[in-house]
Protein backbone atom coordinates (compact mmCIF):
# COMPACT_ATOMS: atom_id res chain seq x y z
CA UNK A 1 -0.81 8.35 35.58
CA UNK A 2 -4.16 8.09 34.66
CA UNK A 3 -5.61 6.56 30.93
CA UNK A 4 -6.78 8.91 28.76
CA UNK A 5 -8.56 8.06 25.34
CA UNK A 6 -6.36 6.69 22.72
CA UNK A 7 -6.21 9.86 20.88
CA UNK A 8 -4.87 11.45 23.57
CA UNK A 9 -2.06 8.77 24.41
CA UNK A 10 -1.45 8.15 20.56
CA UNK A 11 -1.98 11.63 19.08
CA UNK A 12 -4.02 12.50 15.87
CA UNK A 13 -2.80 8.83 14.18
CA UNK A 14 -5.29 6.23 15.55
CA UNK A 15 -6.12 3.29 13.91
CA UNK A 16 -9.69 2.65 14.15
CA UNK A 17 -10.18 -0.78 12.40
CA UNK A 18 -12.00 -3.92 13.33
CA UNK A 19 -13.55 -3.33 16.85
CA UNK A 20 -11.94 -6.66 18.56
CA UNK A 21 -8.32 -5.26 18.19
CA UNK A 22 -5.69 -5.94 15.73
CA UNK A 23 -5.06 -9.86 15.35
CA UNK A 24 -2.46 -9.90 12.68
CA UNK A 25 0.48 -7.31 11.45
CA UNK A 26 -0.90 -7.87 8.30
CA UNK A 27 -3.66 -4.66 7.89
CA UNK A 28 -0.87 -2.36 8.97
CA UNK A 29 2.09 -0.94 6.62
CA UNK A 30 5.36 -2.01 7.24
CA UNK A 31 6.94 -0.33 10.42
CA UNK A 32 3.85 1.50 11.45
CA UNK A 33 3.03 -0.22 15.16
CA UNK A 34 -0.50 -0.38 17.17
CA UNK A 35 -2.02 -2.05 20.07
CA UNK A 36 -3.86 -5.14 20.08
CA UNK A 37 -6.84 -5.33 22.73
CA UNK A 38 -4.75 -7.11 25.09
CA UNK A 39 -2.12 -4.52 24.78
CA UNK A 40 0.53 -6.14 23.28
CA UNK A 41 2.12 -4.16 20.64
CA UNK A 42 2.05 -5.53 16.96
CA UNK A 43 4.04 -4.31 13.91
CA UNK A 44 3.07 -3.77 10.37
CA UNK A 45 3.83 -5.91 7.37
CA UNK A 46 1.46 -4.86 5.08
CA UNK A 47 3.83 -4.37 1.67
CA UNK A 48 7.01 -5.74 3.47
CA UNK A 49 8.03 -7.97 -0.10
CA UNK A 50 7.08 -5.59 -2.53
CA UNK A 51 9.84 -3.86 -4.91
CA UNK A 52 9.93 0.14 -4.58
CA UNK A 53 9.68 0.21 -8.03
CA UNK A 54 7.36 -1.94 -10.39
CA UNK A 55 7.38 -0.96 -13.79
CA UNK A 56 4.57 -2.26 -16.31
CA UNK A 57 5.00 -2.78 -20.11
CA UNK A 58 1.88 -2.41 -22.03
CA UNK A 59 1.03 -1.71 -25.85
CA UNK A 60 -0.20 1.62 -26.88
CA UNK A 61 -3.41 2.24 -28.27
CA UNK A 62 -4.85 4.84 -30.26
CA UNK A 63 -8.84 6.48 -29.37
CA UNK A 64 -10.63 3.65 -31.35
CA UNK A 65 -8.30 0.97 -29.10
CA UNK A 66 -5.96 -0.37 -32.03
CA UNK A 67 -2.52 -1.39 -31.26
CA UNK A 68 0.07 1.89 -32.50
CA UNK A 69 2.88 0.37 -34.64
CA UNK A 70 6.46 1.63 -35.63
CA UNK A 71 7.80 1.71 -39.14
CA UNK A 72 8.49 -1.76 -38.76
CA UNK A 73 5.27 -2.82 -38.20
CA UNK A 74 6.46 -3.63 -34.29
CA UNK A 75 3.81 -2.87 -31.33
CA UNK A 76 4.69 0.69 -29.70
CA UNK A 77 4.76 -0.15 -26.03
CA UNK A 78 4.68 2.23 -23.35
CA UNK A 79 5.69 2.01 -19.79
CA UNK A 80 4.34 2.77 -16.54
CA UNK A 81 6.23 2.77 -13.33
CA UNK A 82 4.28 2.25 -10.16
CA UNK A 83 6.41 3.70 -7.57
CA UNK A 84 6.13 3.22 -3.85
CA UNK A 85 6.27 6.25 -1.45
C-alpha cells in the first residue's frame, strides 16, 4: 500500500504543529492521538487533571465598578461556572 499525504491517511483532522514532530503528549487534549516524526504514536494529556466543572466566586459591581451590597451591608457575589466540553 502506498503513503499518501497525511490528510489522506488521517482525514480532515491533522495536526499541523511544530515542524520536528510531536515530542511530548502535552500540546494535545486528552485522548486525542498523533504521530511523532519517528512514527511512534503519542497520546494527549493536555487538561487530563482539570475538574469538568470550575466554578468562580467574584463580587458584583455596578457601571462605575463599586462593590453591590445587600440589605445587610454584605458584598453581592456572583458566580461563574467554567464548564469543560
Amino acid at each position: 500500500m502506498e503513503r499518501g499525504k497525511p490528510s489522506d491517511r488521517c482525514g480532515p483532522r491533522v495536526f499541523r504543529g511544530d515542524p520536528s514532530g510531536i515530542r511530548t503528549p502535552d500540546p494535545l487534549l486528552k485522548g486525542y492521538t498523533a504521530h511523532r516524526s519517528d512514527g511512534s504514536v503519542v497520546t494527549g494529556i493536555m487538561f487530563e487533571g482539570y475538574p469538568q466543572r470550575l466554578p468562580v466566586y467574584e463580587g458584583v459591581q455596578d457601571a462605575e465598578e463599586k462593590d453591590l451590597l445587600d440589605d445587610a451591608g454584605n458584598r453581592v457575589e456572583g458566580r461563574i461556572v467554567y464548564q469543560r466540553i
